[in-house]
Protein backbone atom coordinates (compact mmCIF):
# COMPACT_ATOMS: atom_id res chain seq x y z
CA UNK A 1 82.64 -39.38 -11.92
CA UNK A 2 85.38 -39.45 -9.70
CA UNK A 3 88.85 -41.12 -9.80
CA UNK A 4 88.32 -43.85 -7.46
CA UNK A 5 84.69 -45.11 -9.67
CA UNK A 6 86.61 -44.98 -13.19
CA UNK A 7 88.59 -47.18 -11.55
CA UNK A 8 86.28 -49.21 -9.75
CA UNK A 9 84.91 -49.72 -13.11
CA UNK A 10 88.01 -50.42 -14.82
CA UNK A 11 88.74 -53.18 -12.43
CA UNK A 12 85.30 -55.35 -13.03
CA UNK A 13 85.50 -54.37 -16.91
CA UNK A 14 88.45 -56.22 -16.77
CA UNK A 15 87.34 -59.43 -15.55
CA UNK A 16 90.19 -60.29 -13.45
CA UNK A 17 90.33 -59.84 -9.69
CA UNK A 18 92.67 -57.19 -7.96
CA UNK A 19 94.13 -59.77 -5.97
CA UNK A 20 96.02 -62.03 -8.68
CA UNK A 21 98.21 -58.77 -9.57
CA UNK A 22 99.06 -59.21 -5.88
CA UNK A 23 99.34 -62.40 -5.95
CA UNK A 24 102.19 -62.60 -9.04
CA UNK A 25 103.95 -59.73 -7.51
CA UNK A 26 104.27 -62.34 -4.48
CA UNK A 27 105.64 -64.54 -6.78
CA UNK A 28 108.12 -62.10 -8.35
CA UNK A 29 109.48 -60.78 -4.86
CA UNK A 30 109.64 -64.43 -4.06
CA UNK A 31 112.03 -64.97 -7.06
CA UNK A 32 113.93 -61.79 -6.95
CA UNK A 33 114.96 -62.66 -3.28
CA UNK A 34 115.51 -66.05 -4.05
CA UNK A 35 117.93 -65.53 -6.88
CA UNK A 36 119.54 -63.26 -5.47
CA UNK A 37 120.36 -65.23 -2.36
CA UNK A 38 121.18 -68.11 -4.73
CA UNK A 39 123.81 -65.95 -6.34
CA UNK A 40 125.46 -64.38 -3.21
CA UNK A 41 125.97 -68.42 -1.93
CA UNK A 42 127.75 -69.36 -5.34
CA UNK A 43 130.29 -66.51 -5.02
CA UNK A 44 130.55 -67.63 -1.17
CA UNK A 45 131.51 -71.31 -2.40
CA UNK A 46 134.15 -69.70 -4.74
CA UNK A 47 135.58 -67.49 -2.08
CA UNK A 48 137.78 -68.48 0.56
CA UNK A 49 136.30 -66.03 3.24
CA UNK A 50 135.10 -68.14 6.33
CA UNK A 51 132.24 -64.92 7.16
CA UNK A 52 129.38 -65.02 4.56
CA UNK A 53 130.20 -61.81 3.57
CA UNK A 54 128.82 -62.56 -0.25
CA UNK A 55 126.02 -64.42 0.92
CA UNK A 56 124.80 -61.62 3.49
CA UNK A 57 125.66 -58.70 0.65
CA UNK A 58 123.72 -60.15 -1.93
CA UNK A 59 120.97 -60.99 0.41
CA UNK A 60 120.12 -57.62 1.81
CA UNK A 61 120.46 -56.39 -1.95
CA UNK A 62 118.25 -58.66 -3.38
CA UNK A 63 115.39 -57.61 -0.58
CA UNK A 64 116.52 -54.09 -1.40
CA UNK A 65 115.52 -54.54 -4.90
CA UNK A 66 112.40 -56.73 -4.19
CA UNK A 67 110.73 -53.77 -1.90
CA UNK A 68 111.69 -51.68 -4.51
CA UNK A 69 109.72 -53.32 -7.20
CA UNK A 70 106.77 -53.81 -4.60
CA UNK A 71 106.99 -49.86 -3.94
CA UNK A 72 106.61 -49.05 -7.30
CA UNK A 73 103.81 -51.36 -8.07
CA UNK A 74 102.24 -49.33 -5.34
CA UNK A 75 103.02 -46.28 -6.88
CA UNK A 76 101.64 -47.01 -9.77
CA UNK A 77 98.09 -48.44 -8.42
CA UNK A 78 97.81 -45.08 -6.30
């Protein structure tokens, strides 16, 4: 047997469809970016700065993280 069919037959032992991993991970990017973005605006209200600088920082390093995350989940499924 190969790689790929052990894990073709991991996946229907299992009894759960490939696609709800995929569709949590959604989820957890979802969140990730989210909170992050969330965060970055509440140290913008507390700043004086007019520019967004906190807002814009914490949003490219929230999606940062997210595609992170999604690249190792990748990894991992080969």
């Amino acid at each position: 047997m190969t790689k790929e069919s052990s894990q073709n037959e991991e996946q229907k032992n299992s009894g759960t469809p490939v696609y709800v991993k995929y569709i949590g991970l959604s989820f957890q990017l979802f969140g990730v970016i989210g909170g992050g973005t969330y965060i970055g605006w509440l140290i913008q209200e507390q700043s004086n700065i007019k520019f967004p600088v906190w807002l814009l920082l914490f949003c490219f390093l929230s999606i940062g993280i997210a595609f992170y995350q999604l690249w190792n989940s990748m990894k991992q499924d080969g």
